[in-house]
C-alpha atoms as a PDB file:
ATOM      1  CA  UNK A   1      26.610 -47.507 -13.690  1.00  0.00           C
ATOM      2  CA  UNK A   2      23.391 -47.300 -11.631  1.00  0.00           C
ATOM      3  CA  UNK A   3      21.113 -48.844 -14.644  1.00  0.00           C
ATOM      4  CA  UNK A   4      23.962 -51.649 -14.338  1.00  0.00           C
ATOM      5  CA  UNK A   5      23.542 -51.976 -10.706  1.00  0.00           C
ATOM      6  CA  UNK A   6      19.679 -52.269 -11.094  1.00  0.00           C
ATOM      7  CA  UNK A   7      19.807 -54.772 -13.714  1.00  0.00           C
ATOM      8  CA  UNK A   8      22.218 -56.666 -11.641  1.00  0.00           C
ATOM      9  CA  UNK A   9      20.286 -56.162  -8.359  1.00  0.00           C
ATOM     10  CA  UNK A  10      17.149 -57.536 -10.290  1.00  0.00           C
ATOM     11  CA  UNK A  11      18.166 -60.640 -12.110  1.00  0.00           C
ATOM     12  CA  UNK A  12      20.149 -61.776  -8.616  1.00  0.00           C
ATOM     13  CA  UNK A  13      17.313 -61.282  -6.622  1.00  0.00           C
ATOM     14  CA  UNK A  14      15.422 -63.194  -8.943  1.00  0.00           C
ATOM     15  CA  UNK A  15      18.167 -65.982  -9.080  1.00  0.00           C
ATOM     16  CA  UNK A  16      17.513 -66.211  -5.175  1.00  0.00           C
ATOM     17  CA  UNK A  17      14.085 -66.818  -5.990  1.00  0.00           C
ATOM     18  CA  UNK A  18      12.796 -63.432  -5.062  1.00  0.00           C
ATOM     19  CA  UNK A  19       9.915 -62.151  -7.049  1.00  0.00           C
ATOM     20  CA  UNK A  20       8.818 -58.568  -9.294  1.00  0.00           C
ATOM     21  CA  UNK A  21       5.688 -58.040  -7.740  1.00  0.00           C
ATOM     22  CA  UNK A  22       7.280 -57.778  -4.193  1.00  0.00           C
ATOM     23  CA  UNK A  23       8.994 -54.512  -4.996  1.00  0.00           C
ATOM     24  CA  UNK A  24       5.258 -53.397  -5.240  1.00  0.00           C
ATOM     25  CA  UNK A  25       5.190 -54.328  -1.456  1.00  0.00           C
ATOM     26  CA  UNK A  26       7.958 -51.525  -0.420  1.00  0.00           C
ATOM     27  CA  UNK A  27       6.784 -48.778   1.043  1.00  0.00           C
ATOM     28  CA  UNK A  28       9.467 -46.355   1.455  1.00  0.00           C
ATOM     29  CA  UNK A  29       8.916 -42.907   3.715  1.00  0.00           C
ATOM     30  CA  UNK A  30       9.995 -39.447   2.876  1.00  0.00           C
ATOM     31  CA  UNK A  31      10.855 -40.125  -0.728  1.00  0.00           C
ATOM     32  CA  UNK A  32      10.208 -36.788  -1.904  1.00  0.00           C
ATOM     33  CA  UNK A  33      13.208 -35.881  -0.034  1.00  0.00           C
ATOM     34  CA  UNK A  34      15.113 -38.544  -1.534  1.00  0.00           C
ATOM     35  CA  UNK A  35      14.415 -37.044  -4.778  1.00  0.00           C
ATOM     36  CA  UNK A  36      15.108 -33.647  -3.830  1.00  0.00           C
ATOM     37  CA  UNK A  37      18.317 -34.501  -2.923  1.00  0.00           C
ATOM     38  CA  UNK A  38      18.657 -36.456  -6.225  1.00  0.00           C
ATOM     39  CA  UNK A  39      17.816 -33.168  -8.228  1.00  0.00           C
ATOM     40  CA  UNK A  40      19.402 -31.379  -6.514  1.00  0.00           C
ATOM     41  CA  UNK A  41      22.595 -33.206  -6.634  1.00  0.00           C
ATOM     42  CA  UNK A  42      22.165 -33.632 -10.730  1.00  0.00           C
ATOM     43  CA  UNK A  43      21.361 -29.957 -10.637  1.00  0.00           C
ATOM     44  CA  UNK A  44      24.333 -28.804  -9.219  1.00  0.00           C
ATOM     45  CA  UNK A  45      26.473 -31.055 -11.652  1.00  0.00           C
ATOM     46  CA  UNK A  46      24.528 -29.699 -14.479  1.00  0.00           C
ATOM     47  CA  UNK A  47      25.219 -26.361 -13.921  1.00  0.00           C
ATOM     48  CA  UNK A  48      28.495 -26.388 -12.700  1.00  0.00           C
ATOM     49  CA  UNK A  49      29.339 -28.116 -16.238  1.00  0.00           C
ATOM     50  CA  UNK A  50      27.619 -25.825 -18.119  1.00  0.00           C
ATOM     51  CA  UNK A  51      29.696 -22.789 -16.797  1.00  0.00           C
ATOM     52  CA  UNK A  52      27.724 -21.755 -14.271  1.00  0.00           C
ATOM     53  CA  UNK A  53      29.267 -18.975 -11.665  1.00  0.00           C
ATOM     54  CA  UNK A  54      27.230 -19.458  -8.926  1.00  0.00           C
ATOM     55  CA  UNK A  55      27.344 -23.039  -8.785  1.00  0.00           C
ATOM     56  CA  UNK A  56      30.787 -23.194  -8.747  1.00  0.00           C
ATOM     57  CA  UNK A  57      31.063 -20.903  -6.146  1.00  0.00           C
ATOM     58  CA  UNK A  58      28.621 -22.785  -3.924  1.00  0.00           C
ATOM     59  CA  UNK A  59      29.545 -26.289  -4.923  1.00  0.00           C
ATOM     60  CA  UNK A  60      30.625 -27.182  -1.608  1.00  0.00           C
ATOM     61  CA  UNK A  61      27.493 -26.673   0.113  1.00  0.00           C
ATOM     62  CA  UNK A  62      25.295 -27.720  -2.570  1.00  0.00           C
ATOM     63  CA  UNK A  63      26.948 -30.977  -2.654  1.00  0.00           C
ATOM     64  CA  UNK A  64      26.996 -30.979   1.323  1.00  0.00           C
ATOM     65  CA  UNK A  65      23.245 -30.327   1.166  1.00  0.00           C
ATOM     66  CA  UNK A  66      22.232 -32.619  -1.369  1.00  0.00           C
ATOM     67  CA  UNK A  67      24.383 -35.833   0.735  1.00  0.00           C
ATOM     68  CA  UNK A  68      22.673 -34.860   3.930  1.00  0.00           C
ATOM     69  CA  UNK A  69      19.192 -34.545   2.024  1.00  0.00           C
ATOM     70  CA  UNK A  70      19.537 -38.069   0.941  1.00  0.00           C
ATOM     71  CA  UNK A  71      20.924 -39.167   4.004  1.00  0.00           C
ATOM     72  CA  UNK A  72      18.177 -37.801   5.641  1.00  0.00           C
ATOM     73  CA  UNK A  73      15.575 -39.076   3.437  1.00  0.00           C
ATOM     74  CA  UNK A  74      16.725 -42.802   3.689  1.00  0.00           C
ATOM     75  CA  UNK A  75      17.701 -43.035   7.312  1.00  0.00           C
ATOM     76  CA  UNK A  76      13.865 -43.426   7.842  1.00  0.00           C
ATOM     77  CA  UNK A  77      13.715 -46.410   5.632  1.00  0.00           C
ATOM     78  CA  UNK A  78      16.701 -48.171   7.355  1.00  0.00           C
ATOM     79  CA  UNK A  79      14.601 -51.281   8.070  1.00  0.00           C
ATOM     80  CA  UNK A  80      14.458 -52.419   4.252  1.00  0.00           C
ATOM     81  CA  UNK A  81      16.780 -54.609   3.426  1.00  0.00           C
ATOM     82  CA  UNK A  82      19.955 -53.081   1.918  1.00  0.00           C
ATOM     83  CA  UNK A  83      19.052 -49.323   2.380  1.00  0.00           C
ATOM     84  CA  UNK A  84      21.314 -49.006   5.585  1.00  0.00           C
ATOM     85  CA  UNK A  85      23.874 -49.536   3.163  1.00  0.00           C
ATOM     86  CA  UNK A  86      23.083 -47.324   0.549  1.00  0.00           C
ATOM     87  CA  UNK A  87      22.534 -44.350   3.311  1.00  0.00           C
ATOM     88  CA  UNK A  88      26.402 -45.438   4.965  1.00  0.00           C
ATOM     89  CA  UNK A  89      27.646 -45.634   1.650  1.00  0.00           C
ATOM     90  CA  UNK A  90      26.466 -41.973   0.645  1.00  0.00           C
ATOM     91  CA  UNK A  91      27.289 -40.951   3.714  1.00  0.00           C
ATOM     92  CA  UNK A  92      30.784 -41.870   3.027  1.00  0.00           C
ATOM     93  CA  UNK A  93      30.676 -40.040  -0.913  1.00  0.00           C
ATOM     94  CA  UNK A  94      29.065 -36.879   0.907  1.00  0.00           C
ATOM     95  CA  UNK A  95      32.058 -36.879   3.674  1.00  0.00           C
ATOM     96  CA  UNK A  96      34.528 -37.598   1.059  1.00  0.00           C
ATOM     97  CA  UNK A  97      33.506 -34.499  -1.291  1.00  0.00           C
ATOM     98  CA  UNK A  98      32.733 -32.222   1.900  1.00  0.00           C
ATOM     99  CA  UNK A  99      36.812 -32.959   2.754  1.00  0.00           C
ATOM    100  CA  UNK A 100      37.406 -32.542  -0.799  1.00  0.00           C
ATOM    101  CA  UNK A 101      36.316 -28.935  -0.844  1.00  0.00           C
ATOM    102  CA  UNK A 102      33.449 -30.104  -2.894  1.00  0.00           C
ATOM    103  CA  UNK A 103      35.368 -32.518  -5.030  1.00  0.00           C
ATOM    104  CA  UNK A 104      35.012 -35.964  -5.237  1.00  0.00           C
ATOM    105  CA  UNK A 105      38.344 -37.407  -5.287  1.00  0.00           C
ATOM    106  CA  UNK A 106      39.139 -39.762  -7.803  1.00  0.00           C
END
């Protein structure tokens, strides 16, 4: 779904006549944080598949803590187009799971 959303993202913003080279031109803050909250989010699904006893005990706040990692991490790069979005969108997943008991519901 995400490589879809790329590819998608890409080809329209070069239908709008945007160009490749100008994602060289980004310069995102605190993306180590982003990515910490990305492995720790994949983490946590990974082990909570494979049987895992602690992570499905803590599943709640792992999943709280990886949302409000990423949250945090992209709230600083609100100005770029787009990633106000993404950060009220996960904002919305994290709050949905959180009042899931650390479900998301589907």
């Amino acid at each position: 779904m995400i490589v879809v959303g790329l590819t998608l993202g890409l080809v329209g913003g070069l239908l709008a006549g945007g160009s490749i080279s100008r994602l060289i031109d980004v310069r995102l803050r605190w993306v180590g944080l982003i990515f910490l909250a990305l492995a720790l989010r994949i983490g946590t699904q990974t082990a909570i598949a494979n049987g895992v006893e602690i992570a499905e005990t803590l599943r709640l706040p792992l999943y709280a803590g990886a949302f409000g990692l990423l949250i945090a991490g992209l709230w600083p790069n609100r100005n770029h187009p787009g990633l106000l979005a993404v950060a009220v969108g996960a904002g919305a997943n994290g709050v949905a799971i959180i009042v899931n008991g650390g479900w998301m519901p589907v």
